[in-house]
Protein backbone atom coordinates (compact mmCIF):
# COMPACT_ATOMS: atom_id res chain seq x y z
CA UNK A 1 26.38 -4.30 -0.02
CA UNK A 2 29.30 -2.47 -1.86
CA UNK A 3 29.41 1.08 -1.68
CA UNK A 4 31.73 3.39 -3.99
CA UNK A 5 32.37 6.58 -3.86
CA UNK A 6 33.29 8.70 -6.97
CA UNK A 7 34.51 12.45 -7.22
CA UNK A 8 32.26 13.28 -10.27
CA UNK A 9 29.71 12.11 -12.63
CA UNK A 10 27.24 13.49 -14.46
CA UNK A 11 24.08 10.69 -12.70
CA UNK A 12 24.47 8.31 -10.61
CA UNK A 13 21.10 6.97 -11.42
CA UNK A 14 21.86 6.88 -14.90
CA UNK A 15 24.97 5.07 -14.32
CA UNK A 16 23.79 2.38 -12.14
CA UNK A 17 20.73 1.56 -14.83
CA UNK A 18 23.21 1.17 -17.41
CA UNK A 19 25.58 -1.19 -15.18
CA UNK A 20 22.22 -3.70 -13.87
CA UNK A 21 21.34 -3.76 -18.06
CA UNK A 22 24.99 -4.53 -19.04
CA UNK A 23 25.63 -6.93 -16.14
CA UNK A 24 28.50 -5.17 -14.32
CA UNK A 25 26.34 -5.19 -11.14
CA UNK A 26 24.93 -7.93 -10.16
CA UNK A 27 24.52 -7.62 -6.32
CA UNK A 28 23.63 -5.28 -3.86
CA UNK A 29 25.36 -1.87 -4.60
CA UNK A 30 24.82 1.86 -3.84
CA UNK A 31 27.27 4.63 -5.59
CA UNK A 32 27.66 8.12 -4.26
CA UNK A 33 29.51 11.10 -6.21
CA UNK A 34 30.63 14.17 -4.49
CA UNK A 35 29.63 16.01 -7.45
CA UNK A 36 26.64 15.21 -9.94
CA UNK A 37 26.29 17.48 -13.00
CA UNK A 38 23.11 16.05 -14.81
CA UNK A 39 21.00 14.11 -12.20
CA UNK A 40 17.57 12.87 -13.23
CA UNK A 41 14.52 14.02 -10.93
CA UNK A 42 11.02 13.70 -11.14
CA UNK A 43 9.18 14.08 -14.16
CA UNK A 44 12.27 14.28 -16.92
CA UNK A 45 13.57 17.21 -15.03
CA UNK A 46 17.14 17.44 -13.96
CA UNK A 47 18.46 17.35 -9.91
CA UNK A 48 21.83 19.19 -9.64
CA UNK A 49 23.48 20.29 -6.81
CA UNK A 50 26.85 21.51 -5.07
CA UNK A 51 29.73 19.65 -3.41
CA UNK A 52 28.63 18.80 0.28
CA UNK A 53 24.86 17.32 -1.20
CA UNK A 54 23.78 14.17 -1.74
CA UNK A 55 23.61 12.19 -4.80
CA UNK A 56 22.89 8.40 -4.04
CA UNK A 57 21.65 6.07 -6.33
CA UNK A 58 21.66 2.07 -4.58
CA UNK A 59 20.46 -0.90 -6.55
CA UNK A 60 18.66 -4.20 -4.59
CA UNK A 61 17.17 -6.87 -5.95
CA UNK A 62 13.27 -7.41 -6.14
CA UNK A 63 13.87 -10.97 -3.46
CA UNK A 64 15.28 -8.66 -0.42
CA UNK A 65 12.09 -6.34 -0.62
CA UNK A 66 8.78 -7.53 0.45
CA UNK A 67 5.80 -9.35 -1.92
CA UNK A 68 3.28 -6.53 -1.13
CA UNK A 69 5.43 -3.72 -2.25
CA UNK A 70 3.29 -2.31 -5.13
CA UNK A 71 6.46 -1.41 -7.80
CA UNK A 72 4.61 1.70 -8.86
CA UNK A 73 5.08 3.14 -5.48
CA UNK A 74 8.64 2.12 -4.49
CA UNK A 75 9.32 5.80 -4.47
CA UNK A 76 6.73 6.36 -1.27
CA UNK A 77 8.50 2.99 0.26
CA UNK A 78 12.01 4.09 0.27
CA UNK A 79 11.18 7.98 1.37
CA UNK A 80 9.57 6.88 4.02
CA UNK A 81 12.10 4.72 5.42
CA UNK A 82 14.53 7.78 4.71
CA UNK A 83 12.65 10.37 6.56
CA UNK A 84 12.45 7.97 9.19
CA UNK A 85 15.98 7.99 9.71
CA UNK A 86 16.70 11.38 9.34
CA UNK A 87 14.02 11.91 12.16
CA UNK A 88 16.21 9.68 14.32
CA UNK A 89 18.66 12.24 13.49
CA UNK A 90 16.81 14.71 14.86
CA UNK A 91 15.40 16.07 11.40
CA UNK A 92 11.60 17.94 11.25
CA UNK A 93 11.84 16.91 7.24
CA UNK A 94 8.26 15.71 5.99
CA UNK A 95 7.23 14.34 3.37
CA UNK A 96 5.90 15.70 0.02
CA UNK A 97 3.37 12.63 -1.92
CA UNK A 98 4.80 11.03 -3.98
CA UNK A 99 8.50 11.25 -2.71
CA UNK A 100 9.87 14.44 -2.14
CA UNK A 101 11.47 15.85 1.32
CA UNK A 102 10.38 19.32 2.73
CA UNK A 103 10.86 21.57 5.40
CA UNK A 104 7.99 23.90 5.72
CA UNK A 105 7.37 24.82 2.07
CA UNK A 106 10.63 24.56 0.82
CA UNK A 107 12.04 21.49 -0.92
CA UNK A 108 14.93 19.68 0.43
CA UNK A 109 15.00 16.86 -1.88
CA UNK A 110 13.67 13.95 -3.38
CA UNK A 111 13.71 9.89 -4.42
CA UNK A 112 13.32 8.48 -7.94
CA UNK A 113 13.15 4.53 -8.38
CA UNK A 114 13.36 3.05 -11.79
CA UNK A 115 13.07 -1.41 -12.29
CA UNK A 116 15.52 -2.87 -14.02
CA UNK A 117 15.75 -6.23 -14.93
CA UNK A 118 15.17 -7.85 -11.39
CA UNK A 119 16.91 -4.80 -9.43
CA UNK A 120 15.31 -1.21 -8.22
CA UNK A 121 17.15 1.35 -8.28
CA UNK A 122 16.82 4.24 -5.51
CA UNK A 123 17.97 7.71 -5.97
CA UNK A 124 18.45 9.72 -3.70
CA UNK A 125 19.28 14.18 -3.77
CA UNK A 126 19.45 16.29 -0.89
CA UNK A 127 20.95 19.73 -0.07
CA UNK A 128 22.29 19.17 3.19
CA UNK A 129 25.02 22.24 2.64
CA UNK A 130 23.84 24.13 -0.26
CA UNK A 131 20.39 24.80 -1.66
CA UNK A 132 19.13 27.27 -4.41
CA UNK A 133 16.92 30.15 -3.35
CA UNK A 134 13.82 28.57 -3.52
CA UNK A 135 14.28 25.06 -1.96
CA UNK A 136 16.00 24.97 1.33
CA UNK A 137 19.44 22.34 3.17
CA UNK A 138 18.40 19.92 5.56
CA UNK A 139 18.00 20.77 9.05
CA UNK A 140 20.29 18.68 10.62
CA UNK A 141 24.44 18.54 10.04
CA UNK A 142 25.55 15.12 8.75
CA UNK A 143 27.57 14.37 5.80
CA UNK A 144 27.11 12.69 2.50
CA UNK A 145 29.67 10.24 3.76
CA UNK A 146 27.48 9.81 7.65
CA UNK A 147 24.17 9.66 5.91
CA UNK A 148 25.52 6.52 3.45
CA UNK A 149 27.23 4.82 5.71
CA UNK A 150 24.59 5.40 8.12
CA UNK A 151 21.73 4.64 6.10
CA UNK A 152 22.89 2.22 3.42
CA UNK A 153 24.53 -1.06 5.34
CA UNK A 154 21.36 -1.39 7.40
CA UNK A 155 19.11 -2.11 4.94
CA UNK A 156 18.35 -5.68 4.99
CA UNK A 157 15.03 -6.79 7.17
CA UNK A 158 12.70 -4.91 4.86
CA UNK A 159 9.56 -3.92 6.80
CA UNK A 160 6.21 -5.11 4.63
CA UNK A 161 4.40 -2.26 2.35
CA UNK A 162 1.46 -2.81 4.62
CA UNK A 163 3.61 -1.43 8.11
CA UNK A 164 5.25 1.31 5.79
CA UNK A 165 1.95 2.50 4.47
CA UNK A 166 0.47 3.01 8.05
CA UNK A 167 2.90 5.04 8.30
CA UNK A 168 2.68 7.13 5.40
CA UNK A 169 -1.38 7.41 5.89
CA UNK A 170 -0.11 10.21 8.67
CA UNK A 171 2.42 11.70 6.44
CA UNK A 172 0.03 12.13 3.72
CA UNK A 173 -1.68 15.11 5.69
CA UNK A 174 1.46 17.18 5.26
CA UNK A 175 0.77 16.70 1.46
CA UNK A 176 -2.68 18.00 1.61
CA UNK A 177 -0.83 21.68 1.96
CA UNK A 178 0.48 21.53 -1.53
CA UNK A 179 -0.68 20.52 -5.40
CA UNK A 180 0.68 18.66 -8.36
CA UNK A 181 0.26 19.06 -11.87
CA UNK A 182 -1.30 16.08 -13.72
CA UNK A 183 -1.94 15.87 -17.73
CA UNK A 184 -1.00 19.85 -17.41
CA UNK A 185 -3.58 20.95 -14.70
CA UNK A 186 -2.26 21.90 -11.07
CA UNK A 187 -4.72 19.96 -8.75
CA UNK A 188 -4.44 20.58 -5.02
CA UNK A 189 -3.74 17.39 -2.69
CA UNK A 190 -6.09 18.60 -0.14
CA UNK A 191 -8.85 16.69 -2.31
CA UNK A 192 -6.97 13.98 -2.80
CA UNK A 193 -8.02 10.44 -1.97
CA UNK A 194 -4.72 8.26 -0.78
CA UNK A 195 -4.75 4.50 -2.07
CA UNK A 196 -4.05 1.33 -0.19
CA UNK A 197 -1.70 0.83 -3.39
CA UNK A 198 0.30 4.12 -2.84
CA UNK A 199 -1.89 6.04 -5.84
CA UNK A 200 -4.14 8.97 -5.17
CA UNK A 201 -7.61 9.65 -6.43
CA UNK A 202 -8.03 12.99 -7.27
CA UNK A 203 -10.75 14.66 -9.65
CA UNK A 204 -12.31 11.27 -10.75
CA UNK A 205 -8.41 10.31 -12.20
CA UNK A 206 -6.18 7.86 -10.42
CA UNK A 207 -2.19 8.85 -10.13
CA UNK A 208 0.50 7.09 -9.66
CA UNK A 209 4.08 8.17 -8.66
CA UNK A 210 5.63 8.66 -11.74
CA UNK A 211 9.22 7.39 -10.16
């Protein structure tokens, strides 16, 4: 996979969408800015951050990821194979359903996945030197630079949706601590129902990650 890094750039999501539609990726490729000034998160709001962060965005094709990956929950697939690394790292990060990274109550960051055309693209912010008052920096030291090159070049053998989900079964009681707001109304996860599909039943509605 080819991995670029840039100084600046306003997303690095937004960037890499518009290079799979126009055809100047075609492969494998993650980009990485040292500074991102008008990242896309969850829900149409905006991720920024300061220099020392993360702002990640990697594009594979639908072939190298596994048949029983349900596309509306890419988001849960990805995180979980991040938080699994950082873990090996020596990181107590947890995760947040759908895709977000916490320590204790505090937000650390989060993963956004859009399909385009035959690619996904994963997007990945994280404070891991700076954090506004209310979220909180990783717990761990490692730099944009170590977590790429750590992170990014191994990703070939794709474990199935089936072994990831296991997994994320257990991770899901974390979640049960918080809420989310769906159609305007702030429902608490604790009676949530998790899906074999990544979705959560909650109040007679079923949700999906929106990312």
């Amino acid at each position: 996979m080819e991995i670029r890094f840039i100084d600046e750039i306003n997303s690095t999501h937004v960037w890499l969408c518009n290079a799979i539609k126009s055809k100047d990726v075609t492969e494998p490729f993650a980009l990485y800015a040292k500074m991102q000034s008008d990242g896309v998160g969850s829900r149409g709001n905006t991720w920024q951050g300061y220099e020392g962060n993360l702002f990640l965005s990697f594009a594979l094709p639908s072939f190298m990821l596994p048949n029983d990956l349900p596309h509306a929950s890419a988001s849960i697939y990805f995180s979980q194979l991040l938080v699994e690394f950082l873990r090996q790292k020596g990181s107590l990060v947890r995760l947040k359903w759908p895709n977000d990274f916490y320590l204790n109550d505090k937000k650390v960051g989060g993963i956004i996945t859009a399909k385009i055309k035959d690619f996904f693209v994963i997007s990945v912010g994280m404070n891991l030197a700076y954090a506004k008052k209310e979220h909180s920096v990783l717990d761990i030291s490692i730099t944009p630079h170590e977590l790429v090159n750590d992170f990014i070049p191994p990703l070939r053998d794709f474990p199935s949706w089936k072994h990831i989900f296991s997994k994320y079964k257990l991770e899901f009681q974390f979640s049960q601590n918080f809420g989310i707001h769906v159609e305007g109304e702030y429902l608490l996860l604790k009676e949530a129902k998790l899906c074999p599909d990544g979705s959560i039943e909650i109040e007679g509605k079923k949700v999906y990650s929106s990312r």
